[in-house]
C-alpha atoms as a PDB file:
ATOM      1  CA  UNK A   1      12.584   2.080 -19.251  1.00  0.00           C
ATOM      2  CA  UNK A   2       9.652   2.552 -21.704  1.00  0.00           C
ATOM      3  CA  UNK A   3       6.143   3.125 -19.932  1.00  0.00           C
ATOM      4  CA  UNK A   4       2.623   2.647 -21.980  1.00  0.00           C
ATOM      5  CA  UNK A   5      -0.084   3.391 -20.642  1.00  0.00           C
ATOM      6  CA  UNK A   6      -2.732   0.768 -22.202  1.00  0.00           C
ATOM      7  CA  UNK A   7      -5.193   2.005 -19.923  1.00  0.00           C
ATOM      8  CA  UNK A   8      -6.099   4.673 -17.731  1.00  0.00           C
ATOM      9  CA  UNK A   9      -9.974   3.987 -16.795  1.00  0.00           C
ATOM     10  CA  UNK A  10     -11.787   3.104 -14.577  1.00  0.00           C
ATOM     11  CA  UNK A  11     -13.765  -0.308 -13.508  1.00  0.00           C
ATOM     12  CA  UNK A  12     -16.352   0.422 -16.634  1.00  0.00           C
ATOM     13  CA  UNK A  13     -14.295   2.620 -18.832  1.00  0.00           C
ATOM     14  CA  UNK A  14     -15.037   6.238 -20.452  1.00  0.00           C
ATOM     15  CA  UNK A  15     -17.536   6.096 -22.382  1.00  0.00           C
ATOM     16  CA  UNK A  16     -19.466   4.639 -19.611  1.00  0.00           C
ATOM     17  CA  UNK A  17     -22.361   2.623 -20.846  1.00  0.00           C
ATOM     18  CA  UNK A  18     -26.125   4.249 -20.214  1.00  0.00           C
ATOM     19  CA  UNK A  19     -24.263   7.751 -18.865  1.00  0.00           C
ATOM     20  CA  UNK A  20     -25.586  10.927 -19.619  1.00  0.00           C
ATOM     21  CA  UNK A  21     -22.591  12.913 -18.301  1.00  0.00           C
ATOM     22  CA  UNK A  22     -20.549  14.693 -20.733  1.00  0.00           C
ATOM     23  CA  UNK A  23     -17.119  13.265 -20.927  1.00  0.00           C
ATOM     24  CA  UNK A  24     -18.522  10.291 -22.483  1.00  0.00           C
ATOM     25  CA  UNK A  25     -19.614  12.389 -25.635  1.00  0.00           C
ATOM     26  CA  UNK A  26     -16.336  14.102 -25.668  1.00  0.00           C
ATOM     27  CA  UNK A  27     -14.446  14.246 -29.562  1.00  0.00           C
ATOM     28  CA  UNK A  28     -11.079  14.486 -27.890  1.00  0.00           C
ATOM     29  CA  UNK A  29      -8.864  10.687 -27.760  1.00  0.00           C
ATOM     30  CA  UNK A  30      -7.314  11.456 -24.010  1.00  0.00           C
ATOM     31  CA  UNK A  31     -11.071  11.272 -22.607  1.00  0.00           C
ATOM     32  CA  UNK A  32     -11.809   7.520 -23.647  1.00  0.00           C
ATOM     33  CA  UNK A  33     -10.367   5.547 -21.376  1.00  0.00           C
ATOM     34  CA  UNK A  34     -10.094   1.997 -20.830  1.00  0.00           C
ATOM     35  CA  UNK A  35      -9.496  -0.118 -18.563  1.00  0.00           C
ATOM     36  CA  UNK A  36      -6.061   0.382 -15.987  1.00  0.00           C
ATOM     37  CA  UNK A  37      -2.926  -1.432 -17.265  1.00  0.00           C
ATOM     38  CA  UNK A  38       0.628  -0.558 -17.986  1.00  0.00           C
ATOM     39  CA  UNK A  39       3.510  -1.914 -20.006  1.00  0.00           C
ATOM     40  CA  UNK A  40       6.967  -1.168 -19.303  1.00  0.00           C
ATOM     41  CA  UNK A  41       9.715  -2.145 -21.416  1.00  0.00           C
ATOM     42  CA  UNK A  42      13.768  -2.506 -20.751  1.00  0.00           C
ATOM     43  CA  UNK A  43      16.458  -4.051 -22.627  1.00  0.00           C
ATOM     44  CA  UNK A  44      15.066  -6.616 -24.915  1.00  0.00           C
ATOM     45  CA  UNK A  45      12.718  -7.302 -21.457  1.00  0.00           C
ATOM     46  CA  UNK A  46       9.256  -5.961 -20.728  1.00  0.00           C
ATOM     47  CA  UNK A  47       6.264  -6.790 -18.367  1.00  0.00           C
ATOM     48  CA  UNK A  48       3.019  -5.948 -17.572  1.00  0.00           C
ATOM     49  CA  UNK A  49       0.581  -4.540 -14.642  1.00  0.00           C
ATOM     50  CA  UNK A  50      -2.680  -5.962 -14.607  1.00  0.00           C
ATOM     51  CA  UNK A  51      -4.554  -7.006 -17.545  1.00  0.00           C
ATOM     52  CA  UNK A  52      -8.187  -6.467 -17.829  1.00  0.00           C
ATOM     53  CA  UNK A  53     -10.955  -6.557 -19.976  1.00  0.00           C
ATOM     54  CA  UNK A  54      -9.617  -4.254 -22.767  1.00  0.00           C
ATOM     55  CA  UNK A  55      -5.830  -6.333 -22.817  1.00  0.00           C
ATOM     56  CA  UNK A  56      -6.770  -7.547 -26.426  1.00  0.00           C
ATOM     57  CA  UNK A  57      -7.476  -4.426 -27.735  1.00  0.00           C
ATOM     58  CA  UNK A  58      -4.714  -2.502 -25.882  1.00  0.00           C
ATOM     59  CA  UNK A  59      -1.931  -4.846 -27.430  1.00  0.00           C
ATOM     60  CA  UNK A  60      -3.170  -4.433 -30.941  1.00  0.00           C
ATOM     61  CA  UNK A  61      -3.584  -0.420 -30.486  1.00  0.00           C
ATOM     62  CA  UNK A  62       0.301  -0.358 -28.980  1.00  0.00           C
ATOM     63  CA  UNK A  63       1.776  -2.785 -31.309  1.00  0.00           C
ATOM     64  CA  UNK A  64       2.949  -4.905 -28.223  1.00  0.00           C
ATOM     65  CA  UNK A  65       5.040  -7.657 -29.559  1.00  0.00           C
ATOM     66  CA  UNK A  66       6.484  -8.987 -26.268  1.00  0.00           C
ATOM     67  CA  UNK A  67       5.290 -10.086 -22.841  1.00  0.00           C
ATOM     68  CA  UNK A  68       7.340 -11.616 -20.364  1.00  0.00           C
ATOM     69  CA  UNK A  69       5.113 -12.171 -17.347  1.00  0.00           C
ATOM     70  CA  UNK A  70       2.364  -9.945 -15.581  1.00  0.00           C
ATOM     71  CA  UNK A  71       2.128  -8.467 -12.143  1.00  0.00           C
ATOM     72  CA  UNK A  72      -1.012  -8.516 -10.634  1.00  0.00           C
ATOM     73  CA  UNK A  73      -1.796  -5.035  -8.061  1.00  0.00           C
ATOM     74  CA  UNK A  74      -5.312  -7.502  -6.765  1.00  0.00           C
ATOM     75  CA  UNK A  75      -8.766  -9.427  -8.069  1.00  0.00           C
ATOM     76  CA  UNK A  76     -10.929  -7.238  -9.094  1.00  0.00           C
ATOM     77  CA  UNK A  77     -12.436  -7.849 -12.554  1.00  0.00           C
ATOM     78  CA  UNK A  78     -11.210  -4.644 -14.593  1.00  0.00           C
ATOM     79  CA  UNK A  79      -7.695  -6.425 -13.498  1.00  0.00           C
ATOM     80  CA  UNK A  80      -7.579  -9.412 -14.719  1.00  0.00           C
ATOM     81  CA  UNK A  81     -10.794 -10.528 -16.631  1.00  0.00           C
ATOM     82  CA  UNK A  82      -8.323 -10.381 -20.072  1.00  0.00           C
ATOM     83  CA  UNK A  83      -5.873 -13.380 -18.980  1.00  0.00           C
ATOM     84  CA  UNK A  84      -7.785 -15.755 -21.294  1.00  0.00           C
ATOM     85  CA  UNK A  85      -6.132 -12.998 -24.147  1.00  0.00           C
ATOM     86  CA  UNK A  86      -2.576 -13.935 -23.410  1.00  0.00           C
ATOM     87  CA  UNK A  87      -2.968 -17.214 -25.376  1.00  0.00           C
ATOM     88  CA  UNK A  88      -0.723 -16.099 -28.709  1.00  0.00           C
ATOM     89  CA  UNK A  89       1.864 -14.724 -25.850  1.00  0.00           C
ATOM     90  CA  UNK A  90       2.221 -18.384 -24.640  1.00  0.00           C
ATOM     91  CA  UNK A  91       1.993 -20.456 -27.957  1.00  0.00           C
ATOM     92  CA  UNK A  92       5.248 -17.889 -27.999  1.00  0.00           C
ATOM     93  CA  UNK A  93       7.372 -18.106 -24.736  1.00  0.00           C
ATOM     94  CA  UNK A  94       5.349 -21.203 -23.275  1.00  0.00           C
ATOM     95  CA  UNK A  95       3.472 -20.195 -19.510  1.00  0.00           C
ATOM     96  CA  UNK A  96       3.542 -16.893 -18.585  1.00  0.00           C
ATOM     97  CA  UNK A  97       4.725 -16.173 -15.111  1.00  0.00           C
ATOM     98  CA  UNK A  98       2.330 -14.558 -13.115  1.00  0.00           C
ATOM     99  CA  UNK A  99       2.983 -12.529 -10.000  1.00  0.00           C
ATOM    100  CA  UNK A 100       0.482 -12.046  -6.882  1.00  0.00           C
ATOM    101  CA  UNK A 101      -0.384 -12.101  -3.285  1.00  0.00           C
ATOM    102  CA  UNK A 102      -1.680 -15.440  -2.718  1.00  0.00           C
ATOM    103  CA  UNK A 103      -5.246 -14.520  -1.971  1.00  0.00           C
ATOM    104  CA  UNK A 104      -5.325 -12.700  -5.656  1.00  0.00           C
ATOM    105  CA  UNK A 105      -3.359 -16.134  -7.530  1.00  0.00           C
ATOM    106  CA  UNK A 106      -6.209 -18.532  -5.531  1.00  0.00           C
ATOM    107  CA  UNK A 107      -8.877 -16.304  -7.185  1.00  0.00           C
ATOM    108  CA  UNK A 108      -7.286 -16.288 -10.758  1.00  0.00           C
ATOM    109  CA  UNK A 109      -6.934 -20.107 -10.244  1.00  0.00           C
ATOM    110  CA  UNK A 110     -10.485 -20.227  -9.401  1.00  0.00           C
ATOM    111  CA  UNK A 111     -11.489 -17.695 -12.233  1.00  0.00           C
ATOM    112  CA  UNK A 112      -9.777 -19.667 -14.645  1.00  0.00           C
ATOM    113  CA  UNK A 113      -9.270 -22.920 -13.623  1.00  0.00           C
ATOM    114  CA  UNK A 114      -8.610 -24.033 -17.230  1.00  0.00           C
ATOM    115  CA  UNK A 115      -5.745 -22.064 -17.136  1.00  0.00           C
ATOM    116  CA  UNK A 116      -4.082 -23.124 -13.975  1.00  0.00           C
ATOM    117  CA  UNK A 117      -4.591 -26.572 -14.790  1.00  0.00           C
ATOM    118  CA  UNK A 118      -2.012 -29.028 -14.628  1.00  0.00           C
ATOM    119  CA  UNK A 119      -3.680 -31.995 -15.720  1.00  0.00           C
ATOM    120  CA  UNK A 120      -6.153 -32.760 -18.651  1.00  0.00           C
ATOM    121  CA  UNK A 121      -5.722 -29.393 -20.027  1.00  0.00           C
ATOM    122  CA  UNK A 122      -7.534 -28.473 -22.949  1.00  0.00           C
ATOM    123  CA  UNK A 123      -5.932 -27.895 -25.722  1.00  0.00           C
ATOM    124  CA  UNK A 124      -4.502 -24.001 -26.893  1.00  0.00           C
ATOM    125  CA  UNK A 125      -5.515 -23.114 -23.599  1.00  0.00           C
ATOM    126  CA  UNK A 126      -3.244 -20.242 -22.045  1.00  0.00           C
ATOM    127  CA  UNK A 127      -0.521 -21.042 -19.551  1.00  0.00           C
ATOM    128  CA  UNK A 128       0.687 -19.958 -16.759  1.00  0.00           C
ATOM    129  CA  UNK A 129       3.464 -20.038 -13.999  1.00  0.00           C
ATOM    130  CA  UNK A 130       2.126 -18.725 -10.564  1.00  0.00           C
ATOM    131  CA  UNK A 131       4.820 -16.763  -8.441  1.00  0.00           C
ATOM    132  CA  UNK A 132       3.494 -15.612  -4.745  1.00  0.00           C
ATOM    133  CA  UNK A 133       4.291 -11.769  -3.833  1.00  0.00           C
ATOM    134  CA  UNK A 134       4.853 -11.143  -0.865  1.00  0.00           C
ATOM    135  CA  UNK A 135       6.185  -8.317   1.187  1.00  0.00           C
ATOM    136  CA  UNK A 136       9.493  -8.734   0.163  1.00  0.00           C
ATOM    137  CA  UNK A 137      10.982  -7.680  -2.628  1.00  0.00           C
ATOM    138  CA  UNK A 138      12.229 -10.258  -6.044  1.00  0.00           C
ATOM    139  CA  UNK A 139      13.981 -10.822  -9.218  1.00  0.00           C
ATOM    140  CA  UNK A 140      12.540 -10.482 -12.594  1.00  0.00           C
ATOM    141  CA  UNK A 141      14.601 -10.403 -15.719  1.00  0.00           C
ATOM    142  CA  UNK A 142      17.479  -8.351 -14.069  1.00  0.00           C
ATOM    143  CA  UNK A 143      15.286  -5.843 -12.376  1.00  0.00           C
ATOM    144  CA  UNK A 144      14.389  -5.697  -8.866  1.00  0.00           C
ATOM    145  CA  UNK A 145      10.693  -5.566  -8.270  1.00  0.00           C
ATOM    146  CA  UNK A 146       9.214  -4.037  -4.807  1.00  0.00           C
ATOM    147  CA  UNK A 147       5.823  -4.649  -3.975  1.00  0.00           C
ATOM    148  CA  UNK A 148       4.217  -2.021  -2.409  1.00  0.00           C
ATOM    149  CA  UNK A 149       1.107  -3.038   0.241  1.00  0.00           C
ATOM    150  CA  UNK A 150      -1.150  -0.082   0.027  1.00  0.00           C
ATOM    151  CA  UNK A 151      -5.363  -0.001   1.177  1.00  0.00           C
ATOM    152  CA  UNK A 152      -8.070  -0.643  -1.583  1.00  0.00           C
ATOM    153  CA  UNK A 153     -10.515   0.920   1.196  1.00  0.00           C
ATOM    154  CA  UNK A 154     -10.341  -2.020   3.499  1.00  0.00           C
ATOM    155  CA  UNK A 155      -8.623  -4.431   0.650  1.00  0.00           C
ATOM    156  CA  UNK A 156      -4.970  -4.968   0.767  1.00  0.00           C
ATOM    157  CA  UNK A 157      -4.018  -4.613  -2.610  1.00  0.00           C
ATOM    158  CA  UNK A 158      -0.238  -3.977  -4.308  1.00  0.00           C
ATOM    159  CA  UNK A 159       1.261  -1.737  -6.063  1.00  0.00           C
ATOM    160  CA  UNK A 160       5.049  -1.817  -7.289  1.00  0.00           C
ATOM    161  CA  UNK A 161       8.201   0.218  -7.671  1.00  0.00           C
ATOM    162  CA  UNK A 162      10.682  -0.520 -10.207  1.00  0.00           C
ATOM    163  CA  UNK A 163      14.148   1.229  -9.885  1.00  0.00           C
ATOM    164  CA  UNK A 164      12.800   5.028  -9.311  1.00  0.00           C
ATOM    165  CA  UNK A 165       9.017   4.456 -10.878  1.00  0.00           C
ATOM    166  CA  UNK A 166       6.121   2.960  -9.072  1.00  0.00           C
ATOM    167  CA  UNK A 167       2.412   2.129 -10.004  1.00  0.00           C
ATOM    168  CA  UNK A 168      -0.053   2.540  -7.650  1.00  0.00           C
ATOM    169  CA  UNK A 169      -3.728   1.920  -8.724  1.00  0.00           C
ATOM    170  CA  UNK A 170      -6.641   1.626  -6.923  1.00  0.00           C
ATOM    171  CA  UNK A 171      -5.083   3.444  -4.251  1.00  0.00           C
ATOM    172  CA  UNK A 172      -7.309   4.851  -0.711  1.00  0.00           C
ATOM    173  CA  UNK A 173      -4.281   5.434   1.630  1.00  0.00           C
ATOM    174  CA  UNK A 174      -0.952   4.461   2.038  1.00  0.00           C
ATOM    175  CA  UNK A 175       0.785   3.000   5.170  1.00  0.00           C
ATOM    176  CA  UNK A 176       3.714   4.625   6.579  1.00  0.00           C
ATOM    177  CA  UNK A 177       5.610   1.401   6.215  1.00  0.00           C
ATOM    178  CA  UNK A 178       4.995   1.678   2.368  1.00  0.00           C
ATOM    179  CA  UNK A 179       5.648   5.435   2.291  1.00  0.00           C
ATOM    180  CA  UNK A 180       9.008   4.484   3.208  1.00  0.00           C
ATOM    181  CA  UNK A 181       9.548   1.752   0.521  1.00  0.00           C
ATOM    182  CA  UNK A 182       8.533   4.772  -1.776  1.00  0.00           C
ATOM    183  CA  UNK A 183      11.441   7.134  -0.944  1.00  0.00           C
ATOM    184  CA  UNK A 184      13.228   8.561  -3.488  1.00  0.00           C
ATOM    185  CA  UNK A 185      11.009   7.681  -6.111  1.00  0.00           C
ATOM    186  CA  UNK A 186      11.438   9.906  -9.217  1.00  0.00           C
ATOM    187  CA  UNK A 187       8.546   9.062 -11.102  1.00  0.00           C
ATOM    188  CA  UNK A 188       4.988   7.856  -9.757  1.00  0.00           C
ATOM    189  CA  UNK A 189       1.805   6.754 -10.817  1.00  0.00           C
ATOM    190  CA  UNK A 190      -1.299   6.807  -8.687  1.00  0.00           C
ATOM    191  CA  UNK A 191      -5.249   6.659  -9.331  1.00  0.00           C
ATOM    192  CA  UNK A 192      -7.616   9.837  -9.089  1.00  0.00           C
ATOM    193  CA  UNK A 193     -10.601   8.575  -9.471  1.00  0.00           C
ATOM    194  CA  UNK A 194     -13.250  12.044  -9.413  1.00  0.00           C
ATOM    195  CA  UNK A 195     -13.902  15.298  -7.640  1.00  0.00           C
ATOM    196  CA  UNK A 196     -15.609  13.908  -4.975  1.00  0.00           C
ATOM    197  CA  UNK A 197     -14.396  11.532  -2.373  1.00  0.00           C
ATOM    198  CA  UNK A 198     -14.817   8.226  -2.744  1.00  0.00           C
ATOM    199  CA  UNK A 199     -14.986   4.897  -0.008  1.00  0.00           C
ATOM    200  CA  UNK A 200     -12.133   2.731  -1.649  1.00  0.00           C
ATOM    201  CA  UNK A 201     -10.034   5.096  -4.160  1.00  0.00           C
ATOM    202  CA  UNK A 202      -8.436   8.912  -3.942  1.00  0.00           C
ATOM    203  CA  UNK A 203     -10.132  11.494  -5.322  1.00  0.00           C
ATOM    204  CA  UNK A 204      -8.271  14.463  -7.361  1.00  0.00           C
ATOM    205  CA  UNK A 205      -7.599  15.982  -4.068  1.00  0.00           C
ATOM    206  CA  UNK A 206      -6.361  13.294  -2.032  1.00  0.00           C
ATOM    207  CA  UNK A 207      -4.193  11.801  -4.619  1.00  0.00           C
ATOM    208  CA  UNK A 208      -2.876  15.363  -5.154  1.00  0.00           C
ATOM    209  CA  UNK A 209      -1.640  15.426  -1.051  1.00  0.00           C
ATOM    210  CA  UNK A 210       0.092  11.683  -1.948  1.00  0.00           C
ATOM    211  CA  UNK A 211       1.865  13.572  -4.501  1.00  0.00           C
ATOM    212  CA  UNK A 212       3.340  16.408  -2.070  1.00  0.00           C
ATOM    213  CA  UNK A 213       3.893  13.372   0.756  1.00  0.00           C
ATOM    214  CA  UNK A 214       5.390  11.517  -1.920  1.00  0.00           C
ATOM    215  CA  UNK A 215       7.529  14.409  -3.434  1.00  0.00           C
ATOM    216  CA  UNK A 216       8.520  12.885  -7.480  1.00  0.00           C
ATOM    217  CA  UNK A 217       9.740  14.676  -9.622  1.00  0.00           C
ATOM    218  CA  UNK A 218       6.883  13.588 -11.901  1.00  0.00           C
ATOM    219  CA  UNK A 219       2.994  12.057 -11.046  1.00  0.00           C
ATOM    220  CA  UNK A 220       0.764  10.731 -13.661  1.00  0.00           C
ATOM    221  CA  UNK A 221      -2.707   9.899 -12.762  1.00  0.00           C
ATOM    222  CA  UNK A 222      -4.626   7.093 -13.793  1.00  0.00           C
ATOM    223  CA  UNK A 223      -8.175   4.996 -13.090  1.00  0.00           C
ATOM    224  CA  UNK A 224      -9.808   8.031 -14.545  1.00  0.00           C
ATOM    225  CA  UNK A 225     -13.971   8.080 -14.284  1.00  0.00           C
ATOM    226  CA  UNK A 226     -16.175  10.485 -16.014  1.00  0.00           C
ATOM    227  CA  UNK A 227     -16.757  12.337 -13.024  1.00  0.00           C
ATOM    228  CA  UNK A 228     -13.238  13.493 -12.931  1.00  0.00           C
ATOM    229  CA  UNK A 229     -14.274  16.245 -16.063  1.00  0.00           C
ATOM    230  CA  UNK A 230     -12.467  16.991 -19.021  1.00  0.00           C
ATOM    231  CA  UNK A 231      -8.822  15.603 -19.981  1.00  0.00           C
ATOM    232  CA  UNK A 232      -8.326  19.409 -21.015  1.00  0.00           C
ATOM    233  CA  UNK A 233      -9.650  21.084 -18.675  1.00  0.00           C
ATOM    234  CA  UNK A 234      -8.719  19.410 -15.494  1.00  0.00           C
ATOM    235  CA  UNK A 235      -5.257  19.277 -16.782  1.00  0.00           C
ATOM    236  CA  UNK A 236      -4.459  23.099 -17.063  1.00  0.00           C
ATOM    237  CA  UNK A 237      -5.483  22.905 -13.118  1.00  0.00           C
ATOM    238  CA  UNK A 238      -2.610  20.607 -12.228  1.00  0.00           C
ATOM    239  CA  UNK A 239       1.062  21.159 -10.820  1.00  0.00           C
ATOM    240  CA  UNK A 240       3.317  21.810 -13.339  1.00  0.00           C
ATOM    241  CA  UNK A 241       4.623  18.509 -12.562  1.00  0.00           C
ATOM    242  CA  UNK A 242       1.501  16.908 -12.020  1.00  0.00           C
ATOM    243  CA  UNK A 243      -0.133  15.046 -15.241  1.00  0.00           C
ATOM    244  CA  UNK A 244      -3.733  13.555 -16.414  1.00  0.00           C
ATOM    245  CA  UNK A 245      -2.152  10.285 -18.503  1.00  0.00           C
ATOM    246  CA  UNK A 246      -4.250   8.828 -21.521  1.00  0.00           C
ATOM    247  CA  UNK A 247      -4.394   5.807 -22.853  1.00  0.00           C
ATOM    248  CA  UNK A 248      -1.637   5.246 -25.424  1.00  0.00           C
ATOM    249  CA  UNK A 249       0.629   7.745 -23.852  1.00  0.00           C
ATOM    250  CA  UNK A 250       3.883   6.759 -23.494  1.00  0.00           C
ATOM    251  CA  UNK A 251       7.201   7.823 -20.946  1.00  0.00           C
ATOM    252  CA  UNK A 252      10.738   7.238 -21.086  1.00  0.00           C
ATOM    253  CA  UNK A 253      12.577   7.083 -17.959  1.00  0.00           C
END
């Protein structure tokens, strides 16, 4: 598998608008960050996670060419406030199948109504073709896909695993149940959101303690503010194992 990261921000991205802190004036590419999204690639197959604000620009930076259907981790607007972008994707393969827990598909179908639509449709609107995630794991394009439940503080949100790599964004804890459906995972991916502790997401130092619960072989971090510091700096701090990913960075597995 091919992983992309088209994103590694945060809910307002680095540069943050009207901030005074210093990442946002940094000269180095790693520290502007959009918003959160991957896109992993297999065979002549490939999907995505989430797909946000900055999806449009994202695809034309990466040279994306193919989409066959996006997973959805939960609601929130730096998640999903691009799906009106994946119009030239279905003028291509027809509706895209979409993936989420049903209280996250109800809220796209409210969001974007237009798109959901079944009936007097307007016309080069973007398709879709709902598929309701559960706890249990499914089939997509001859890969087994396992959602992962984990806590958005006090959200249920998902994350998934795919053969021996998992995404996990937005992450505050992790239940044991899920800890278990993460065994033997080789390579991982899980938000660090700042130094200091946050209400809803991990901080540096919690999301460093998944990572030794967790025990990859390799962690990436993603949903990266500007109180986190420095790309460069923060990075020579890390396990050896341990990695800061940027936007545009890309992992074979």
């Amino acid at each position: 598998m091919k992983i992309t990261f088209l994103g590694t921000g945060t809910s307002q991205g680095i540069p943050m608008l009207l901030s005074d802190e210093p990442v946002n004036f940094s000269t180095d590419n790693k520290d502007k960050r959009m918003r959160s999204s991957i896109h992993i690639q297999w065979d002549k197959f490939s999907c995505l996670i989430d797909c946000g604000a900055d999806f449009r620009m994202q695809i034309l930076n990466n040279n994306i060419k193919n989409i066959d259907g996006i997973f959805f981790t939960h609601e929130h607007s730096d998640h999903i406030a691009g799906l009106d972008d994946i119009r030239p994707f279905c003028y291509k393969i027809g509706p895209m199948p979409v993936y989420a827990m049903p209280r996250v598909m109800e809220s796209l179908a409210n969001r974007y109504d237009y798109i959901f639509s079944t009936e007097n449709r307007y016309p080069g609107a973007a398709a879709v073709l709902p598929n309701i995630v559960d706890e249990h794991p499914f089939t997509f394009k001859d890969k087994i896909i396992i959602p992962i439940e984990v806590d958005h503080g006090g959200l249920p949100i998902l994350g998934y695993r795919i053969d021996d790599f998992a995404y996990l964004t937005d992450v505050k804890t992790i239940c044991k149940a899920s800890l278990e459906k993460l065994k033997g995972v080789k390579t991982i991916v899980l938000s660090a959101l700042r130094i200091e502790t946050h209400p809803t997401h991990m901080n540096l130092e919690e999301a460093l303690e998944m990572v030794k619960i967790i025990h990859p072989e390799k962690a990436y971090f993603t949903h990266i503010s500007h109180r986190l510091g420095f790309h460069e700096e923060v990075s020579k701090t890390l396990p050896k194992n341990v990695f800061l990913a940027y936007d545009g960075l890309q992992i074979e597995l």
